[in-house]
Structures are given as structure tokens and as C-alpha cells.
Protein backbone atom coordinates (compact mmCIF):
# COMPACT_ATOMS: atom_id res chain seq x y z
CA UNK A 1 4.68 -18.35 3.88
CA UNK A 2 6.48 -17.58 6.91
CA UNK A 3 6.35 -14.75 9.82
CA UNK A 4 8.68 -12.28 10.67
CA UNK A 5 9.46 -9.43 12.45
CA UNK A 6 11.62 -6.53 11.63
CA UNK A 7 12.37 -3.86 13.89
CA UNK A 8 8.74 -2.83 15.47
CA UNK A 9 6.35 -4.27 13.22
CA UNK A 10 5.67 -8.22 11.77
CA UNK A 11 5.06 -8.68 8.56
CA UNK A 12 4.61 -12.35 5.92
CA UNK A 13 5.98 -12.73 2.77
CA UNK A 14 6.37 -14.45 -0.13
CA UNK A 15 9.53 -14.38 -1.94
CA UNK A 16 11.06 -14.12 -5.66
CA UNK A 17 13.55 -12.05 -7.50
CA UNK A 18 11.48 -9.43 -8.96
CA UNK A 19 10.07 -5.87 -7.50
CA UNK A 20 8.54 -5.62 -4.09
CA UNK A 21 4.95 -5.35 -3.31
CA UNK A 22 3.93 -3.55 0.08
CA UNK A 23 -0.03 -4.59 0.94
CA UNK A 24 -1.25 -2.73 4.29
CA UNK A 25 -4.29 -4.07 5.93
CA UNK A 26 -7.21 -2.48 6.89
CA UNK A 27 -7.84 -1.57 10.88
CA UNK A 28 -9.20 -4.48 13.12
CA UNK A 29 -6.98 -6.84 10.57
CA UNK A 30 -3.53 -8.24 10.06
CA UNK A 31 -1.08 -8.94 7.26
CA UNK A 32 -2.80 -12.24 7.12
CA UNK A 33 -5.66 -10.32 5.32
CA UNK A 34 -3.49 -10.88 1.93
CA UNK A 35 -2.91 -14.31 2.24
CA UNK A 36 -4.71 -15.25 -0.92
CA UNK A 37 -3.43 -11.81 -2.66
CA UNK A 38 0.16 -13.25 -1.99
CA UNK A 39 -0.63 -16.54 -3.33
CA UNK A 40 -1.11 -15.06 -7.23
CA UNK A 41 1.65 -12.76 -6.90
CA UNK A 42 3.91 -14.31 -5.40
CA UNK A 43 5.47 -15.85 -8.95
CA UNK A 44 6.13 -12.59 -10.02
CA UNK A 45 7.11 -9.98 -6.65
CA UNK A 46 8.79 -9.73 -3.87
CA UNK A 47 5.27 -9.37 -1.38
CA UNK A 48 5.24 -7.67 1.95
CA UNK A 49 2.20 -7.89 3.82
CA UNK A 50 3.22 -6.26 7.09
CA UNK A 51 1.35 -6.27 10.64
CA UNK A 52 0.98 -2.87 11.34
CA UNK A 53 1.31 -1.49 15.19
CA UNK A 54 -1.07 -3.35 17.42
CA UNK A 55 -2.47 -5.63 15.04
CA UNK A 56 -1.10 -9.51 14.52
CA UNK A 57 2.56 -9.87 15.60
CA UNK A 58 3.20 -6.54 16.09
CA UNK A 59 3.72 -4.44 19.17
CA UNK A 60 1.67 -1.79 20.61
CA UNK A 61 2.18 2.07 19.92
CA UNK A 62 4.45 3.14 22.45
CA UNK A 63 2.35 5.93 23.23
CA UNK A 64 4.87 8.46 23.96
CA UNK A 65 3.44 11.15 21.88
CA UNK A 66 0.48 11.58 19.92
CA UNK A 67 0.12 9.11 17.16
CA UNK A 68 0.42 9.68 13.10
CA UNK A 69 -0.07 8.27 10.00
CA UNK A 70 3.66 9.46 9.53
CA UNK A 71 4.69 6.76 12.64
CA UNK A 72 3.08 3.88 10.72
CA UNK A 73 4.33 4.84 7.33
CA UNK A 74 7.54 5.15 8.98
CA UNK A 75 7.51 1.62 10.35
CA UNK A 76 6.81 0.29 7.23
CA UNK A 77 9.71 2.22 5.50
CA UNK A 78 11.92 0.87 7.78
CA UNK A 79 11.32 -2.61 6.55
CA UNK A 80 11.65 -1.91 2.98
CA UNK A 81 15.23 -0.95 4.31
CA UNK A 82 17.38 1.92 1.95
CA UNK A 83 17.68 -0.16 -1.11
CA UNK A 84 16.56 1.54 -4.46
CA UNK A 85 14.22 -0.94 -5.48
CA UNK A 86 10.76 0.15 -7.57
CA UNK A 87 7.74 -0.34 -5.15
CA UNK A 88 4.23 -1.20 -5.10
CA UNK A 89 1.78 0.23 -2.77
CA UNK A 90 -1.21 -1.43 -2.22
CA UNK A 91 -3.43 -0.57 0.72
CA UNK A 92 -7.14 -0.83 1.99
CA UNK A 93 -9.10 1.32 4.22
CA UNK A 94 -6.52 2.29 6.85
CA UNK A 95 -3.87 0.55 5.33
CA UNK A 96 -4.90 3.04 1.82
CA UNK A 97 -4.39 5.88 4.32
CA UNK A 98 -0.88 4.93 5.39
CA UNK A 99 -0.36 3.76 1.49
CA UNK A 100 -0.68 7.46 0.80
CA UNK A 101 1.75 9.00 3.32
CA UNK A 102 4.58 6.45 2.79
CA UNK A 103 3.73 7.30 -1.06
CA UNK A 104 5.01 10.71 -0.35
CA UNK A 105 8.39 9.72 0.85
CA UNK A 106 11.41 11.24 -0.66
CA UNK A 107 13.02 7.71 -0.25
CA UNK A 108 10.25 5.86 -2.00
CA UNK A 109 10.90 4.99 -5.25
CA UNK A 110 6.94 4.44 -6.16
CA UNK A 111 6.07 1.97 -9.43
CA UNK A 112 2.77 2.18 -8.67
CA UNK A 113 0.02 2.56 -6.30
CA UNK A 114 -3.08 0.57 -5.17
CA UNK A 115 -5.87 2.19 -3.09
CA UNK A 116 -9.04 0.37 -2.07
CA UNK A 117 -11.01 2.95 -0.05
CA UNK A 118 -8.30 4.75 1.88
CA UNK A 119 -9.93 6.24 4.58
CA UNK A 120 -8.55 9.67 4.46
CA UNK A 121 -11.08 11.49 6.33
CA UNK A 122 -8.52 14.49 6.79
CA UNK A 123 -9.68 15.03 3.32
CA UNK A 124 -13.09 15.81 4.13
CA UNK A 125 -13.43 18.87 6.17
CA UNK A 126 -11.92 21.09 2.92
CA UNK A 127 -14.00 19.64 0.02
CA UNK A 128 -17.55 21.54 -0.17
CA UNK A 129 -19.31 17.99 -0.29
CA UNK A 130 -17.37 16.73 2.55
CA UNK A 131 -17.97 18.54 6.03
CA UNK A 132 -21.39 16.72 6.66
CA UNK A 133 -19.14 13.31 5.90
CA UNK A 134 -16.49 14.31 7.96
CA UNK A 135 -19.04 14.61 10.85
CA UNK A 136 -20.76 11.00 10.37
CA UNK A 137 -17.08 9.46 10.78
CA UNK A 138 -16.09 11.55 13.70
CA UNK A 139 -19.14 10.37 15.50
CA UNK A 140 -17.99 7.01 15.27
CA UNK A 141 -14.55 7.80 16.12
CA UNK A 142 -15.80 9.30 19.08
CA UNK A 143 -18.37 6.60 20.19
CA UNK A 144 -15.02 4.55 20.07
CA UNK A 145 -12.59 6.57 21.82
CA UNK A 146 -15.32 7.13 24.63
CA UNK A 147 -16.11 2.92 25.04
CA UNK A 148 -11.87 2.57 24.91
CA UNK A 149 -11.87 5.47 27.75
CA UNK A 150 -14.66 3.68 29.82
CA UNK A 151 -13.56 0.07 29.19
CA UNK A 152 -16.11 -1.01 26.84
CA UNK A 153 -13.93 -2.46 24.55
CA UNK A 154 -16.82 -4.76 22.72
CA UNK A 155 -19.16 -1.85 22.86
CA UNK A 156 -16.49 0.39 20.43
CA UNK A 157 -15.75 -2.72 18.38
CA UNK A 158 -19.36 -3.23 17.58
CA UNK A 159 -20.34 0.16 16.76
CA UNK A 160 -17.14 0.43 14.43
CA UNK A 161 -17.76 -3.20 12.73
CA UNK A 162 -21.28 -2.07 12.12
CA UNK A 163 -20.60 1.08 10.59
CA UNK A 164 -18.39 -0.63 7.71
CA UNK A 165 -20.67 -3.66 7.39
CA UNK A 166 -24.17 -2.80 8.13
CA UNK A 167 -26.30 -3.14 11.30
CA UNK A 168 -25.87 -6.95 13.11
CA UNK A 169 -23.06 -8.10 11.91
CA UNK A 170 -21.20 -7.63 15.26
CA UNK A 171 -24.16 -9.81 16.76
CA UNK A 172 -23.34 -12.07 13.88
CA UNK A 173 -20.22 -13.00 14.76
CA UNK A 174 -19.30 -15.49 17.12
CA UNK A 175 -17.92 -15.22 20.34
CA UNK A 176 -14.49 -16.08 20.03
CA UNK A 177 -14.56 -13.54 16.80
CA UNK A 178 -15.76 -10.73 18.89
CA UNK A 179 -13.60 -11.48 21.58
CA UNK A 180 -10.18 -11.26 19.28
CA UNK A 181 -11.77 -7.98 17.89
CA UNK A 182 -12.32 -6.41 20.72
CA UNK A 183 -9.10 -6.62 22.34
CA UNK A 184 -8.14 -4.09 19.06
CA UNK A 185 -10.76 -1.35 20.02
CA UNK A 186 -7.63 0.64 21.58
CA UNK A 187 -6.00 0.71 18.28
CA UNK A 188 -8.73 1.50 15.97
CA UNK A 189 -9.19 4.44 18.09
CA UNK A 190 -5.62 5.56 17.68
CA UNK A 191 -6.53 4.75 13.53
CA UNK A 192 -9.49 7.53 13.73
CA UNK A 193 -7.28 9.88 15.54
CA UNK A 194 -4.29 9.69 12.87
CA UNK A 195 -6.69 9.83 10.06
CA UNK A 196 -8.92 12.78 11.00
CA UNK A 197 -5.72 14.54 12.38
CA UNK A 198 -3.53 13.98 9.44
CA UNK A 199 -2.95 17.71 7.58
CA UNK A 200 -1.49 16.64 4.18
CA UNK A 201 -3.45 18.78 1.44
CA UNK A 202 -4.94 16.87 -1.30
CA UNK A 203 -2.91 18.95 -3.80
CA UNK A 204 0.09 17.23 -2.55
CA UNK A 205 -1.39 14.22 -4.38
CA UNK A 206 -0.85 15.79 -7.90
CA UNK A 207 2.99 14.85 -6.78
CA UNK A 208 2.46 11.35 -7.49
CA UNK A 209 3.31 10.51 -10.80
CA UNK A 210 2.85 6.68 -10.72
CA UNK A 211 -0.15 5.23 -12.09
CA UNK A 212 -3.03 4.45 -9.42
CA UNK A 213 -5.49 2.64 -9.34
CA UNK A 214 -8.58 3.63 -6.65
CA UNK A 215 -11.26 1.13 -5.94
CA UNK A 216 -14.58 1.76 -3.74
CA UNK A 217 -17.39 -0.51 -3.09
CA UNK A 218 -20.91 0.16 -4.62
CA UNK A 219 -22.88 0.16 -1.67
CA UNK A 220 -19.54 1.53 0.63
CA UNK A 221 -20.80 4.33 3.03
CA UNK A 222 -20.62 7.93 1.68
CA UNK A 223 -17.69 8.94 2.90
CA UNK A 224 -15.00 6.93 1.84
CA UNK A 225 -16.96 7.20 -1.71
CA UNK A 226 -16.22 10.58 -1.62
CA UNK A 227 -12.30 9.95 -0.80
CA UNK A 228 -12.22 8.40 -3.70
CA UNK A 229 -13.45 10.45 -6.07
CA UNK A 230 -11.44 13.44 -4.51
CA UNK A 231 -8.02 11.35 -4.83
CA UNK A 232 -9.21 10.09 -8.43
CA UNK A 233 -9.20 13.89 -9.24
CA UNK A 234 -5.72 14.74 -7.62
CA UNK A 235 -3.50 11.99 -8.81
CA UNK A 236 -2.70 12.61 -12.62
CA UNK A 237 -2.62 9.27 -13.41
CA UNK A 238 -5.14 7.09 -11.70
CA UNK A 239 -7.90 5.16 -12.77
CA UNK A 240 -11.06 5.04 -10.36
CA UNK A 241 -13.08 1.69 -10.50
CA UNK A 242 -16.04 0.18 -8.47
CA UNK A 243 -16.31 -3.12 -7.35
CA UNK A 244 -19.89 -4.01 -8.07
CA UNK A 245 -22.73 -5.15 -4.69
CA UNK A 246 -19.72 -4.49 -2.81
CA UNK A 247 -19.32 -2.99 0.44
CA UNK A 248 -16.23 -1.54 2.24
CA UNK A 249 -14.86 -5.05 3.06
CA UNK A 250 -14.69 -5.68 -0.55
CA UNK A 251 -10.68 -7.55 -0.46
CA UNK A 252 -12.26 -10.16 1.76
CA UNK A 253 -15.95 -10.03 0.43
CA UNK A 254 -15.77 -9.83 -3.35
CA UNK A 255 -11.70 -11.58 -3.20
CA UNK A 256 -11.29 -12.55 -6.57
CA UNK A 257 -12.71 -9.51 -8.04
CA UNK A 258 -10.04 -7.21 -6.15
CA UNK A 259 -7.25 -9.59 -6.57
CA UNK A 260 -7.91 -9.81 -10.20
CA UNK A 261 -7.84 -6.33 -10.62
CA UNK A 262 -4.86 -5.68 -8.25
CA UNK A 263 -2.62 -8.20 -10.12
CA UNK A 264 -3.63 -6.56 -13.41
CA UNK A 265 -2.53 -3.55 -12.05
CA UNK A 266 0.98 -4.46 -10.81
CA UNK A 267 1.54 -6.29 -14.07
CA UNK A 268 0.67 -3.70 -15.77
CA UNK A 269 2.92 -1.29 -14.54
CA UNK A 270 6.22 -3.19 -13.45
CA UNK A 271 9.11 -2.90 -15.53
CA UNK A 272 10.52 -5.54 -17.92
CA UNK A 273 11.18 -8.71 -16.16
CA UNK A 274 14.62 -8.47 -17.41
CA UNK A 275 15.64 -5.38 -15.27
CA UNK A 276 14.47 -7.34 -11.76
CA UNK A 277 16.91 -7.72 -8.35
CA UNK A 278 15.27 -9.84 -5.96
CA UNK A 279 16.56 -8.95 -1.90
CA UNK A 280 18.82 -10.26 0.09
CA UNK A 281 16.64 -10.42 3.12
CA UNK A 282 19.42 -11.44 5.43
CA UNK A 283 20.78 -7.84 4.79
CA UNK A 284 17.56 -6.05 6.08
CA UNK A 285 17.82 -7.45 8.94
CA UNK A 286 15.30 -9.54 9.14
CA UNK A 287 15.07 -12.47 11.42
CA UNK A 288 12.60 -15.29 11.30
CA UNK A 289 10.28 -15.94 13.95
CA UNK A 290 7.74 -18.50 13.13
CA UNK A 291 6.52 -20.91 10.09
């Protein structure tokens, strides 16, 4: 599997001549977090697993203007290049929330689309379940985005680690772990504020016709449940599953359960082996950078 980089953001891949597979990682992660995910499909896609901004390889948001979800799904647009290929979307947690706005892109040809707790809290605020939601995750955005304003950059990390995974387990990690998370706090900040500032409707989700498949954790806090059940709703053809005893982390907690139903999925819904192109990577521009 090897590393490269394409215009502003990283990305690794595994390569064969059939349809390409996007995977977006969740905040505080990498590309890397698909590593075993590539492994089982690499046989039968064409697997991008890119770095978004400030995370692995990639570079920082400029910060010339306010952040979006639209900059990131841009970004990862621009790596898929303007072929006319079928593609799969598969993202997690804020990698689900970018999965949705690149979804919407006239110049996505969508086969299908994976969501593991997107974390679309722009969602909330207009569902009558919701507002009390969208307040619990805009407290922790804000305990974030007031330790990244002050400097405490292990302070923000914690609180956000401990939301997702349960009181302690920031104390339960060692120090070198804490110390490579922390120096992401300034990112996962800019993550809240793109996902809670985000304005797409959730009717503009009935657009998608490709099948979808949502999955959320059992014991997942309430918010992202209700995400998915809203999106489950919107999206004519999706199929709403839960991972059983798992949490939000379920891709890396409860691996072969997601990656089992992931590659069912894809399988499922590409076309006839037959009708596959691979890329000609060379000719997006791509240029290798490390093994």
C-alpha cells in the first residue's frame, strides 16, 4: 500500500481495474484508519482512503476564510479527478459528514453510499427530537474551541475522546498516544464548526437515489443515533443497521463486523464485473511520495 499526495490532501490506496471506493476517516484519524478495510477490497476496487486536511500527510486548512464541509468534500473531488467512473462513498463520523456533501455533487456519479454515524449535527436543530441533542454536542464543541483558543490542546482532546468513548479513556491512553492526538485539537475544532454550521436541509437527501447503507453503534451517544434514523428516513433507498455492544468507534472496535457489512454492501451494488475501467493514475496527477 503506498502514500500519496494529490493536490492538498494525502491519501493510500490499493489498486485494481474495477470501480473506485472513497473511505473518509473519522476526526482525530487518518486514511490509515482503513487499512484492514482496503485489504478485503482491494481484489475487487479501486480504494481511496484519503487524509483529509490536517490529519496524516495532509496539510493544514489554510484558514483564509471560514471553513466547510463543502472545502473538504471539495478536496476529495479533486482527487477522484473528472473521469466518469461509478463511485463508492463510504465514510464514518466526520468522514460520513463529508460522505454526504460530496454525495451531492453534480459531478459525482454515486454507485452507492456507506454511512457509519455521520455526524451531521446541522441536522439536529430542525427535527423536534433534536434541539436538546444539538445542545449536548455544541457543548463539547465549545469546551474544544475554548482549550484550542487558550492553548490547552490535551485538555480539548480529552474532553472530545471522552465524549465518543466513555469517561477515562483519554487517561487510558498512553503518553505518546495523547501526545499525537493532541497536536489535532485545532482541527477537530474546525470539524465541529463545519458540521454544526453546515445548512444543507435533510430533504435534499431524498435526491440520492443510490442505495445506502447507515450504521450506528448500540450504545453510540444519542445524538448521532438520532442522525441516523433522520437520514434512514430521507434517503429512499437505504437500509439502517446497528452494530451490536458497539460504540461510536465501531470501524476500529467491532472491525470485522463493519468490514463485513461494508464489503457486502459494495458488492452488492457494483455493476457487472464485465463493465469495469480501472485508472490510469499517472493521468490524475498523482505523484508518489512514500512506500
Amino acid at each position: 500500500m503506498r502514500t500519496l499526495q494529490a493536490n492538498t490532501i494525502g491519501m493510500t490506496f490499493a489498486h485494481s481495474e474495477a470501480e473506485t471506493v472513497v473511505l473518509l476517516h473519522s476526526s482525530a484519524s487518518s486514511g490509515a484508519q482503513w487499512r484492514s478495510l482496503c485489504g478485503l477490497l482491494q481484489n475487487d476496487f479501486e480504494v481511496l482512503a484519503p487524509d483529509l486536511y490536517g490529519y496524516g500527510t495532509s496539510v493544514d486548512w489554510p484558514g483564509r476564510r471560514p471553513f466547510t464541509l463543502a472545502d473538504e468534500a471539495d478536496a476529495v473531488g479533486r482527487l477522484l479527478g473528472n473521469n466518469d467512473k461509478p463511485v463508492h462513498i463510504v465514510g464514518h463520523s466526520y468522514g460520513g459528514a463529508v460522505a454526504l456533501k460530496l454525495a451531492l455533487a453534480p459531478h459525482i456519479r454515486l454507485q452507492s453510499l456507506t454511512l457509519i454515524e455521520p455526524v451531521a449535527f446541522y441536522l439536529l436543530p430542525h427535527d423536534t427530537e433534536g434541539t436538546k441533542l444539538y445542545n449536548e454536542v455544541r457543548r463539547i464543541g465549545d469546551l474544544v474551541r475554548q482549550c484550542v483558543a487558550c492553548g490547552d490542546y490535551w485538555g480539548g482532546m480529552g474532553r472530545f475522546i471522552d465524549y465518543w468513548n466513555g469517561n477515562g479513556t483519554w487517561e487510558s491512553l498512553s503518553e505518546d498516544k495523547r501526545a499525537a492526538l493532541a497536536v489535532r485539537t485545532p482541527k477537530v475544532a474546525l470539524d465541529f464548526y463545519a458540521t454544526t454550521a453546515e445548512d444543507t436541509p435533510l430533504s435534499a437527501y431524498c435526491n440520492i437515489a443510490a442505495p445506502a447503507l447507515i450504521l450506528r453503534g448500540q450504545r453510540t451517544p444519542a445524538p448521532t443515533q438520532r442522525i441516523a434514523e433522520l437520514l434512514s428516513h430521507a434517503i429512499p433507498e437505504s437500509h439502517l443497521q446497528t452494530v451490536p455492544g458497539a460504540g461510536h468507534m465501531a470501524p476500529l472496535t467491532h472491525v470485522e463486523f463493519v468490514n463485513a457489512a461494508i464489503q457486502r454492501h459494495l458488492l452488492q451494488n457494483a455493476r457487472p464485473r464485465e463493465q469495469h475501467s480501472g485508472s490510469d493514475f499517472s493521468e490524475l496527477g498523482y505523484a508518489a511520495v512514500g512506500v
